[in-house]
PDB file of N, CA and C in Angstrom:
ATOM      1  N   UNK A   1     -28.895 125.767 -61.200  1.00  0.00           N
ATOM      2  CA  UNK A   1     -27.484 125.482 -61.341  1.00  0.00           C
ATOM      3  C   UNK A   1     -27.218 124.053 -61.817  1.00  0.00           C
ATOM      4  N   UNK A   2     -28.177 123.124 -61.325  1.00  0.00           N
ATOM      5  CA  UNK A   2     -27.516 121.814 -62.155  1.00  0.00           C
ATOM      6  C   UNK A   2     -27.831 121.361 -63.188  1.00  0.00           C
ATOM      7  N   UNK A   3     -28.536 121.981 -64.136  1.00  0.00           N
ATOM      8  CA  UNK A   3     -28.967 121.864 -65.579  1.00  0.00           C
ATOM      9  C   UNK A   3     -27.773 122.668 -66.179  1.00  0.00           C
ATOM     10  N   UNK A   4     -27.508 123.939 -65.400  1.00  0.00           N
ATOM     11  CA  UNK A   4     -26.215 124.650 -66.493  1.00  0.00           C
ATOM     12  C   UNK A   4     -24.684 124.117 -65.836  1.00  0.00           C
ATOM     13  N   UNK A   5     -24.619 122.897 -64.938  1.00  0.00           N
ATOM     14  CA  UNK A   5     -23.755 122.167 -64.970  1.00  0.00           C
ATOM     15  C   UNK A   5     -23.708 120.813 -66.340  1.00  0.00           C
ATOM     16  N   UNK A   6     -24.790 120.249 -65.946  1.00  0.00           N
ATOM     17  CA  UNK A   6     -25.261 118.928 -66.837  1.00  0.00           C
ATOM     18  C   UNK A   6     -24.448 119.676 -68.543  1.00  0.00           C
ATOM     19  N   UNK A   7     -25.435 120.569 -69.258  1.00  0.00           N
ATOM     20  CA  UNK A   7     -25.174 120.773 -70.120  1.00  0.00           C
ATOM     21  C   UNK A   7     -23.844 120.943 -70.958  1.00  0.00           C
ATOM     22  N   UNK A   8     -22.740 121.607 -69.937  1.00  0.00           N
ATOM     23  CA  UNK A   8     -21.356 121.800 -70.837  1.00  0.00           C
ATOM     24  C   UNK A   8     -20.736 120.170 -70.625  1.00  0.00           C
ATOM     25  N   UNK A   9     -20.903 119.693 -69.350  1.00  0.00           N
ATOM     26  CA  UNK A   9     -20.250 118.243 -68.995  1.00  0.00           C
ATOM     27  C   UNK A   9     -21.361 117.383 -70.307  1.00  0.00           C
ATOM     28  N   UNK A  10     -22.206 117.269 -70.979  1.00  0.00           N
ATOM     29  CA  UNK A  10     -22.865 116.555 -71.640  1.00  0.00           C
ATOM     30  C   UNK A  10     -22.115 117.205 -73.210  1.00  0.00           C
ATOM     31  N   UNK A  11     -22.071 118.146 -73.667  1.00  0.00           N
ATOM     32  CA  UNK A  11     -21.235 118.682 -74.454  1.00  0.00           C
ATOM     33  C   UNK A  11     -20.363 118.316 -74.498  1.00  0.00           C
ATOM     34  N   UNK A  12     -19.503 118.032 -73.978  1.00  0.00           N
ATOM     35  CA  UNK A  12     -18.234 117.945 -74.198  1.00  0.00           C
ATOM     36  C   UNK A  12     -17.891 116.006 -74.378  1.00  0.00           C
ATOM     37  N   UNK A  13     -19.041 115.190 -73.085  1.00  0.00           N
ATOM     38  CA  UNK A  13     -18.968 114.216 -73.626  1.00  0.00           C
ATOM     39  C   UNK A  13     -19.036 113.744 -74.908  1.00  0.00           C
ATOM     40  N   UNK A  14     -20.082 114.269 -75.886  1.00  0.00           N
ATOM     41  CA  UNK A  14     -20.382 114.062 -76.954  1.00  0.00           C
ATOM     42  C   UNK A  14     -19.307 114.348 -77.609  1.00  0.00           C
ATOM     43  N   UNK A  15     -18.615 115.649 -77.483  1.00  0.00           N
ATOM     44  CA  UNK A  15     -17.764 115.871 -78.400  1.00  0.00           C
ATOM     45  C   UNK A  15     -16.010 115.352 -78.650  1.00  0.00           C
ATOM     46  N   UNK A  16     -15.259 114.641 -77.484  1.00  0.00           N
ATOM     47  CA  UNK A  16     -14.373 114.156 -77.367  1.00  0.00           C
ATOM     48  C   UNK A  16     -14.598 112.859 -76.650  1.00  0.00           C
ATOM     49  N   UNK A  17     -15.540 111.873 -77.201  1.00  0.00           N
ATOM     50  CA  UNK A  17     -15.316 110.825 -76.357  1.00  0.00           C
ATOM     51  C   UNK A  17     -13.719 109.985 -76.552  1.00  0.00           C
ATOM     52  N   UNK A  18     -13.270 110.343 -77.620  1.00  0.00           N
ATOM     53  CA  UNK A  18     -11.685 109.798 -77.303  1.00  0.00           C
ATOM     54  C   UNK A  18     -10.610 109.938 -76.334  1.00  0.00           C
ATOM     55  N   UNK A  19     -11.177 111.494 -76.035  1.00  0.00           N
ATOM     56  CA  UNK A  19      -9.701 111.622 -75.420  1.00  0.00           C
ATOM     57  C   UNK A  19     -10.174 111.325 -73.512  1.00  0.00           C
ATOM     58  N   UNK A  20     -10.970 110.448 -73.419  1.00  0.00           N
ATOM     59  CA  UNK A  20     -11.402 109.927 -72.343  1.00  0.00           C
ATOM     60  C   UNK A  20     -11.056 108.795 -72.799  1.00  0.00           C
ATOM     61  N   UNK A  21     -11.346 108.456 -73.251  1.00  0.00           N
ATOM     62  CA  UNK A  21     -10.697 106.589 -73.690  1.00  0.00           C
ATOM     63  C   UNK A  21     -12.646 105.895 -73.717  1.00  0.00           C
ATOM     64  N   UNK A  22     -13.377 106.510 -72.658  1.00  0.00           N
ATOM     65  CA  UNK A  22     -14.755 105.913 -72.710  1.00  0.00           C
ATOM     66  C   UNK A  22     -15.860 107.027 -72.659  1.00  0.00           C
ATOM     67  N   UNK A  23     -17.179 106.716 -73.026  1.00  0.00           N
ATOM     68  CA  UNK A  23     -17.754 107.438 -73.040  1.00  0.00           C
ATOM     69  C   UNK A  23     -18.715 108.026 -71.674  1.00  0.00           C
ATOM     70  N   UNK A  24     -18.985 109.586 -71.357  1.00  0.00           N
ATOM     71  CA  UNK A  24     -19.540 109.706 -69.900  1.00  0.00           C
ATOM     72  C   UNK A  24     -20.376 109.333 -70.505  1.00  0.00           C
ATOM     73  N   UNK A  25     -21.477 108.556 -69.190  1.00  0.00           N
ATOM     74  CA  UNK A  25     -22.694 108.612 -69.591  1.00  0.00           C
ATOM     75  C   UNK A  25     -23.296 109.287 -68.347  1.00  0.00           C
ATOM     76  N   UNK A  26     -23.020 109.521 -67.262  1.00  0.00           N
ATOM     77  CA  UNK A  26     -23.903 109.950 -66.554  1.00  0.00           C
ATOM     78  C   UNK A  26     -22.553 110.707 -65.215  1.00  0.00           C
ATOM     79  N   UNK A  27     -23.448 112.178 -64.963  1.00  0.00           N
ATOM     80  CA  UNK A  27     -22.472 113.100 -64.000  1.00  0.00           C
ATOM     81  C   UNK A  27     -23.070 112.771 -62.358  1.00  0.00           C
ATOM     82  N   UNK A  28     -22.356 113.115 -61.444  1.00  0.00           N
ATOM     83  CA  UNK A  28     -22.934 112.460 -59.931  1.00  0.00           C
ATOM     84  C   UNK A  28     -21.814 113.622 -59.403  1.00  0.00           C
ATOM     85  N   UNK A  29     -22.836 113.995 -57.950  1.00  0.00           N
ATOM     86  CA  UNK A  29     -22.486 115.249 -57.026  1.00  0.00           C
ATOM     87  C   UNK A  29     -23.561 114.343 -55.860  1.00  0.00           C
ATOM     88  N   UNK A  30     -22.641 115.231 -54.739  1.00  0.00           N
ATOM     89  CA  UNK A  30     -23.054 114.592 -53.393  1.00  0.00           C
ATOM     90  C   UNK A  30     -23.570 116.139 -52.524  1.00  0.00           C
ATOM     91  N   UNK A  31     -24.567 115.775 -51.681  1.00  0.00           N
ATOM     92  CA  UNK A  31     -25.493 117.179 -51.161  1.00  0.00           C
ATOM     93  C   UNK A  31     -25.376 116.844 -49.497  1.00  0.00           C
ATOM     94  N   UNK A  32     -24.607 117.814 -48.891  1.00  0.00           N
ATOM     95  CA  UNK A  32     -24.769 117.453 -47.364  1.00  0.00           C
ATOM     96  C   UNK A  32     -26.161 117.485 -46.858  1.00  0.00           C
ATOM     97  N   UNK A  33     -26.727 116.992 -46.535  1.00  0.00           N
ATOM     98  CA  UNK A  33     -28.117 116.926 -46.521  1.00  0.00           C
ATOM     99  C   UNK A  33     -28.634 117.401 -44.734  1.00  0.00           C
ATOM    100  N   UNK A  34     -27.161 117.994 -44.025  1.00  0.00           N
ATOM    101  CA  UNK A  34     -27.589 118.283 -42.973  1.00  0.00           C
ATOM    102  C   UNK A  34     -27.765 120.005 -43.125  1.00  0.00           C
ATOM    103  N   UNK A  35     -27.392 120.591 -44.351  1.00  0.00           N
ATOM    104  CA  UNK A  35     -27.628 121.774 -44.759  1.00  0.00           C
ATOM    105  C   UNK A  35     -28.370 122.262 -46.025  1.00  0.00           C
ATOM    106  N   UNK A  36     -28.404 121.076 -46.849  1.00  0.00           N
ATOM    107  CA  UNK A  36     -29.143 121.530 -48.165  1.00  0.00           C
ATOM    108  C   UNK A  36     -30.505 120.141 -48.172  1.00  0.00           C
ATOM    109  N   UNK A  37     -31.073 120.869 -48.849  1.00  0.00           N
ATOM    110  CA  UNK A  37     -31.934 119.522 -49.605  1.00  0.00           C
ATOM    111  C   UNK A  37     -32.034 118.890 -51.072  1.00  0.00           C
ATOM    112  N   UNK A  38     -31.303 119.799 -51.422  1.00  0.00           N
ATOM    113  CA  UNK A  38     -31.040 119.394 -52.774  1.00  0.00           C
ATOM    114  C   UNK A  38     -31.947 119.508 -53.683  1.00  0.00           C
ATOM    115  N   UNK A  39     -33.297 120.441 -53.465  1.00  0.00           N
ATOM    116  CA  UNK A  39     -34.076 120.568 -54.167  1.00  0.00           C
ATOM    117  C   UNK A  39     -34.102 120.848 -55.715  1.00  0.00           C
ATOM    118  N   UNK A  40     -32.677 121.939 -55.857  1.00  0.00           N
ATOM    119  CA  UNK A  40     -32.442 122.175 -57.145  1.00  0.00           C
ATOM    120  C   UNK A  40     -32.024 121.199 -58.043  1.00  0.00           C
ATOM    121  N   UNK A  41     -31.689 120.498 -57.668  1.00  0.00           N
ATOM    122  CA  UNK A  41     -31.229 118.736 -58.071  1.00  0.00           C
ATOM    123  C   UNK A  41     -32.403 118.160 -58.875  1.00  0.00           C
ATOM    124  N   UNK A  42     -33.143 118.099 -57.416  1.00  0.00           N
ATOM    125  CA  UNK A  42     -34.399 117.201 -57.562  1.00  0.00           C
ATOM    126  C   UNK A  42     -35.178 117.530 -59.093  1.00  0.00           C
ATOM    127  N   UNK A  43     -35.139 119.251 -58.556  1.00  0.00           N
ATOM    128  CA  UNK A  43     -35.904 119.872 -59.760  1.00  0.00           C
ATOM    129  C   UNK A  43     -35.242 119.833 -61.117  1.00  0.00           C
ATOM    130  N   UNK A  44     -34.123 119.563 -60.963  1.00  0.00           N
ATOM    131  CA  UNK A  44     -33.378 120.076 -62.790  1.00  0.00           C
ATOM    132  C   UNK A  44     -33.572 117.996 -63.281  1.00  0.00           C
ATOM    133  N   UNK A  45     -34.763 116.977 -62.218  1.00  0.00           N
ATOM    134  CA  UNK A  45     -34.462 115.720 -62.833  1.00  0.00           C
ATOM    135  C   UNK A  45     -33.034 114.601 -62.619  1.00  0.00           C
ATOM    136  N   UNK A  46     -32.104 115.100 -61.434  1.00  0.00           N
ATOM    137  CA  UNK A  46     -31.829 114.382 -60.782  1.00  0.00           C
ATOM    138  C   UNK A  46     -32.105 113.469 -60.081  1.00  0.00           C
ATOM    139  N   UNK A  47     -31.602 112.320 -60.384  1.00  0.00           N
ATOM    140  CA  UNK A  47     -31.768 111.264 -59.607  1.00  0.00           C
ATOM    141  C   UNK A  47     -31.403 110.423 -58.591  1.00  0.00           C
ATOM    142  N   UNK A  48     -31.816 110.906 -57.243  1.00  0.00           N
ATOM    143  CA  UNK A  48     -30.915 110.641 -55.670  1.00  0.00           C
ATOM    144  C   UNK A  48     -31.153 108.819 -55.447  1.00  0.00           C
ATOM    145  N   UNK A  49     -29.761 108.796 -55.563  1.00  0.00           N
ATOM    146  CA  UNK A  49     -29.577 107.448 -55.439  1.00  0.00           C
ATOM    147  C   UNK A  49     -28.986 106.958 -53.796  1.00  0.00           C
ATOM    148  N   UNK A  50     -29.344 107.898 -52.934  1.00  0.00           N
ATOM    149  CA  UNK A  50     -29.312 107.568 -51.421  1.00  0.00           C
ATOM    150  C   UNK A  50     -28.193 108.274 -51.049  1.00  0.00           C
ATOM    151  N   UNK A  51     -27.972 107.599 -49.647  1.00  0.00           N
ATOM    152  CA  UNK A  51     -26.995 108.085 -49.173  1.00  0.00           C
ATOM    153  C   UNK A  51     -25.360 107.658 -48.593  1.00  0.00           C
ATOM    154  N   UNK A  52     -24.735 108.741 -48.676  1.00  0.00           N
ATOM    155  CA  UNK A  52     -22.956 107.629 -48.594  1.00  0.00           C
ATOM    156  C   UNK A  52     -22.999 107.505 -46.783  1.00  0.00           C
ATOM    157  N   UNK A  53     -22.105 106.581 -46.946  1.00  0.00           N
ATOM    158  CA  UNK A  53     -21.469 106.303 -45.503  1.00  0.00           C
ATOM    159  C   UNK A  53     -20.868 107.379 -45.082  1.00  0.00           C
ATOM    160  N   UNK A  54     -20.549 108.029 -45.156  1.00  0.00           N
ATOM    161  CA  UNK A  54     -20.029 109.447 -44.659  1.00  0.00           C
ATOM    162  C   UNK A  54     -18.663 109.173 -44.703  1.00  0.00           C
ATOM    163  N   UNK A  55     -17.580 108.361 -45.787  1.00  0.00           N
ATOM    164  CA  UNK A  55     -16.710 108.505 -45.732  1.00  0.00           C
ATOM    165  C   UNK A  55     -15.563 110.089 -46.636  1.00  0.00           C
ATOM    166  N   UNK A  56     -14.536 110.323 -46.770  1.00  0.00           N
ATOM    167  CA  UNK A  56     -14.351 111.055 -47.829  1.00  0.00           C
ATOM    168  C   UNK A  56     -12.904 110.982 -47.422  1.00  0.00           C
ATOM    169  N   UNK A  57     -12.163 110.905 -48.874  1.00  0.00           N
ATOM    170  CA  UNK A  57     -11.296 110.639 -49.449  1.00  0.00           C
ATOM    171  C   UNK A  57      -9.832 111.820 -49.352  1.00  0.00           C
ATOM    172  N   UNK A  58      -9.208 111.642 -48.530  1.00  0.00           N
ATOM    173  CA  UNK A  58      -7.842 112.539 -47.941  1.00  0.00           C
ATOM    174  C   UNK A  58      -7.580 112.762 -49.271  1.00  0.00           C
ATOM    175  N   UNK A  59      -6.764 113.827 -49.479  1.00  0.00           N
ATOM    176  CA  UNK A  59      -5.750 114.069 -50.787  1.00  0.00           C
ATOM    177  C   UNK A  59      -4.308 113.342 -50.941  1.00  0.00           C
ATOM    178  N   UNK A  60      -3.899 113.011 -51.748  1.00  0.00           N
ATOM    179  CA  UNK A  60      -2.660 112.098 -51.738  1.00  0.00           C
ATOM    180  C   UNK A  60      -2.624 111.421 -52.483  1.00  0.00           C
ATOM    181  N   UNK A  61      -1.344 110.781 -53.433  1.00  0.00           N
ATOM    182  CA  UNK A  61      -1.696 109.298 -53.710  1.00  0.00           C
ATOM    183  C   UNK A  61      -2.080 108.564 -53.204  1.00  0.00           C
ATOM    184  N   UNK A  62      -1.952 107.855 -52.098  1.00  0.00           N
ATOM    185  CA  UNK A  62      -2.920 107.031 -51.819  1.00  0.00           C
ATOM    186  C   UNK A  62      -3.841 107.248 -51.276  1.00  0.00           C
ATOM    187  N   UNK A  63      -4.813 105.953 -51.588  1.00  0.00           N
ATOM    188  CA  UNK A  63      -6.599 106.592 -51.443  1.00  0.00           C
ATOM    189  C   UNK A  63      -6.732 106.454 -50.078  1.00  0.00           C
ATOM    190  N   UNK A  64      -6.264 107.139 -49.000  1.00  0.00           N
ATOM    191  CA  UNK A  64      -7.040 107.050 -47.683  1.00  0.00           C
ATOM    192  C   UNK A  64      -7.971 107.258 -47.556  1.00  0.00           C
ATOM    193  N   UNK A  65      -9.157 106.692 -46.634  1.00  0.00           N
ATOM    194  CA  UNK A  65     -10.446 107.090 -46.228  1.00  0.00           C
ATOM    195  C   UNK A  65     -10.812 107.514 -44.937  1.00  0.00           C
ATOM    196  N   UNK A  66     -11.122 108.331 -44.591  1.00  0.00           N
ATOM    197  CA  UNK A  66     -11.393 108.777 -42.978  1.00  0.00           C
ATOM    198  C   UNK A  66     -12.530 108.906 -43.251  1.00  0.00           C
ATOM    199  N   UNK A  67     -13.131 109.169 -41.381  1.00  0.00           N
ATOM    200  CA  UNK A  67     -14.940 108.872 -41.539  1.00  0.00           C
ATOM    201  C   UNK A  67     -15.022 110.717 -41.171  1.00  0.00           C
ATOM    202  N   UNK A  68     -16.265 111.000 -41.991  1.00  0.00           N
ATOM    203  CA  UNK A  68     -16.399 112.596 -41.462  1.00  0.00           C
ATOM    204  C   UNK A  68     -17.233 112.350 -40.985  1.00  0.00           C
ATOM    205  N   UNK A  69     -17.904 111.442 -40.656  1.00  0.00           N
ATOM    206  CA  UNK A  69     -19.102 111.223 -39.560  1.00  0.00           C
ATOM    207  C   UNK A  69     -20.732 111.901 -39.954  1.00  0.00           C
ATOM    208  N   UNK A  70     -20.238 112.258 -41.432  1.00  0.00           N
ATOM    209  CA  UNK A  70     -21.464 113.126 -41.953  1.00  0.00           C
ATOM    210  C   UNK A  70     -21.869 112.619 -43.202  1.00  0.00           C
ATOM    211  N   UNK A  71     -23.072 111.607 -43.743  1.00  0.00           N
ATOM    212  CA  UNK A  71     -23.329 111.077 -44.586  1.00  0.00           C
ATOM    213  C   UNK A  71     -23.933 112.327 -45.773  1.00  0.00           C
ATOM    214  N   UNK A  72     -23.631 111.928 -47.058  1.00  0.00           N
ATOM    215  CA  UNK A  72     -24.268 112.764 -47.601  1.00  0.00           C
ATOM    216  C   UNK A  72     -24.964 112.401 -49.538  1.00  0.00           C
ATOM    217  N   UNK A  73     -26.101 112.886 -49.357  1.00  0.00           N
ATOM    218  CA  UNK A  73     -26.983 112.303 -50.469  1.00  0.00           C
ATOM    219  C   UNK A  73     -26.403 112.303 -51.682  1.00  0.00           C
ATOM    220  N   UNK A  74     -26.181 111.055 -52.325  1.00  0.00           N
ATOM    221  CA  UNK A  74     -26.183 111.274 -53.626  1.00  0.00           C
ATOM    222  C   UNK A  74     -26.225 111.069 -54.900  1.00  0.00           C
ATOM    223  N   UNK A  75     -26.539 112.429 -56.034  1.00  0.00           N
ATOM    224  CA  UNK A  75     -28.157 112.377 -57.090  1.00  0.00           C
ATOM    225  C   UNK A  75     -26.183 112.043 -58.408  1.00  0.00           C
ATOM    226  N   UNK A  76     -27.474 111.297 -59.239  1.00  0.00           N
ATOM    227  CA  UNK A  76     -26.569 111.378 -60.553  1.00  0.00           C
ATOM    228  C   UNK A  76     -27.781 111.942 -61.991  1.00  0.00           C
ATOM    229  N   UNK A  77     -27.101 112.129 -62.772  1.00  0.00           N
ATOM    230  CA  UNK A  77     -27.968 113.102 -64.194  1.00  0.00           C
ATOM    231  C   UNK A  77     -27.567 112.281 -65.218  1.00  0.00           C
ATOM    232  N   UNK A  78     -28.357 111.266 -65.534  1.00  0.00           N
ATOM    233  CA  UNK A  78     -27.951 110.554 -67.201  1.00  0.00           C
ATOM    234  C   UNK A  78     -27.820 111.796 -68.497  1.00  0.00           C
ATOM    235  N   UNK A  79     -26.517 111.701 -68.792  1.00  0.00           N
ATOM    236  CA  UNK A  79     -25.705 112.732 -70.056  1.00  0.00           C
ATOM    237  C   UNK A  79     -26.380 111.979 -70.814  1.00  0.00           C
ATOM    238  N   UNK A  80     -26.785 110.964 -71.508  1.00  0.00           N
ATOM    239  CA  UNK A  80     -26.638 109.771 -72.485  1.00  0.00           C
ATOM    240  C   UNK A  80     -28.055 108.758 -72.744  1.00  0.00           C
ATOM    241  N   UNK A  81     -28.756 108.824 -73.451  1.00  0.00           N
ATOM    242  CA  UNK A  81     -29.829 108.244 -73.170  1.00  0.00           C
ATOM    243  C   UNK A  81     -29.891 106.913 -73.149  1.00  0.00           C
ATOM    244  N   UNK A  82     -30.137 106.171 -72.225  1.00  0.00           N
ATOM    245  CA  UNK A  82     -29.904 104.660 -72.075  1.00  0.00           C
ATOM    246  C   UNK A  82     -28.835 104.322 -70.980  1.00  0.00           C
ATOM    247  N   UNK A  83     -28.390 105.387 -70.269  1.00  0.00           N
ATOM    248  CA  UNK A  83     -27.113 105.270 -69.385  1.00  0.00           C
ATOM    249  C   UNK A  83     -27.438 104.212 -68.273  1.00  0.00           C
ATOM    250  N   UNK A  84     -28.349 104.029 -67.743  1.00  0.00           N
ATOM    251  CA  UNK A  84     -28.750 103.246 -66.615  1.00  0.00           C
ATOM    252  C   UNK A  84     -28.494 101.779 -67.205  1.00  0.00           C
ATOM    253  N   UNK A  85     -29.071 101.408 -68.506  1.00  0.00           N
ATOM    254  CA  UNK A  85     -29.129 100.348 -68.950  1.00  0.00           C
ATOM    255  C   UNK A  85     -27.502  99.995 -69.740  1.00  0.00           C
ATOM    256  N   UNK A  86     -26.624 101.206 -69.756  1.00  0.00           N
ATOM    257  CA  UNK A  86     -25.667 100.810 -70.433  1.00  0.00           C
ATOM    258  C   UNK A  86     -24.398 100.441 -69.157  1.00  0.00           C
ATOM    259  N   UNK A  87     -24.986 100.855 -67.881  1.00  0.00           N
ATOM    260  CA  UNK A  87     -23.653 100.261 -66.566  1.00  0.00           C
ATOM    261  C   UNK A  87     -24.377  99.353 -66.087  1.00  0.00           C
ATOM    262  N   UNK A  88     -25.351  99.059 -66.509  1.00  0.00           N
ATOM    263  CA  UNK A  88     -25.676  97.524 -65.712  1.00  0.00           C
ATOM    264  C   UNK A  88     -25.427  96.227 -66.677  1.00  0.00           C
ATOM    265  N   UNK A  89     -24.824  96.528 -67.478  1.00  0.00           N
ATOM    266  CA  UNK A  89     -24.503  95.650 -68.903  1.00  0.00           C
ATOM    267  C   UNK A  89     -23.335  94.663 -67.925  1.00  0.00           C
ATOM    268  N   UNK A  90     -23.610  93.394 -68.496  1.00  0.00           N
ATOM    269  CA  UNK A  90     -22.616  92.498 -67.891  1.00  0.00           C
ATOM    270  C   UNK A  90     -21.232  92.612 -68.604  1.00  0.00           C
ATOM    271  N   UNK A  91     -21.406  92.811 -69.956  1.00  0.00           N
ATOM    272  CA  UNK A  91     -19.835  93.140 -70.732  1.00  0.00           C
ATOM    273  C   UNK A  91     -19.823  94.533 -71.604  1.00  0.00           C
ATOM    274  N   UNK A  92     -18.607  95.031 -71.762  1.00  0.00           N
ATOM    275  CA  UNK A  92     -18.382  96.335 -72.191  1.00  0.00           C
ATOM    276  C   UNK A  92     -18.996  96.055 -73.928  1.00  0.00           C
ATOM    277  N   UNK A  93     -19.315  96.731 -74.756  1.00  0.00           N
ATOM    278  CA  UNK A  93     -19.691  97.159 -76.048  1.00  0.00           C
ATOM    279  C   UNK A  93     -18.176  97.109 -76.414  1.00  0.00           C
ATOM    280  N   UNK A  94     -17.747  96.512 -77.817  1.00  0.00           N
ATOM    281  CA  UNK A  94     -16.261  96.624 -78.339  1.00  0.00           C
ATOM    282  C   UNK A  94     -15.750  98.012 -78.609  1.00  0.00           C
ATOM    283  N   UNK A  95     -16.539  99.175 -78.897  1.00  0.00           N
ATOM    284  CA  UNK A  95     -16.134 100.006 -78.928  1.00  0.00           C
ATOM    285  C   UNK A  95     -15.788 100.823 -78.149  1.00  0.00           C
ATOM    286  N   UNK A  96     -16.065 100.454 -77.276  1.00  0.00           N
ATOM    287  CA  UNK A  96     -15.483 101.576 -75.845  1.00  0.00           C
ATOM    288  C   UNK A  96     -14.373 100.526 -75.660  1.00  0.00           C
TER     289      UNK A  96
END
């Protein structure tokens, strides 16, 4: 399942980076890790970049945060080749 996620979200980056204003470079999903392991992740070349504080985000305009008391892992998938090296850039590229 997360390779035939990656693929249409990587598609589509490529194909309208305007009407985003910037380009994706990389998709991110979070794995409760007190029920999954995320293996399919692991396997489709995801890359688990640890784990959250277990906060999550009420619905609303404003951004409230409550604690769910349940941390949970999480992997991101470079769309873009060079993506790692293109958000650690100290200034934006003029074209984006």
């Amino acid at each position: 399942m997360p390779s035939q996620v990656a693929d249409p979200v990587s598609g589509r980056s490529v194909s309208s980076p305007k009407a985003i204003a910037y380009p994706v470079l990389l998709a991110e999903t979070f794995v409760d890790s007190s029920r999954f392991a995320g293996t399919c992740y692991r396997a489709s070349n995801w890359r688990s970049l640890g784990m959250t504080r277990g906060f999550a985000r009420d619905p609303g305009a404003a951004p409230l945060w409550r604690d769910r008391g349940q941390p949970e892992e999480v992997f991101v998938f470079e769309l873009s080749e060079g993506a790692a090296e293109a958000l650690s850039r100290t200034e934006m590229p003029a074209h984006w």
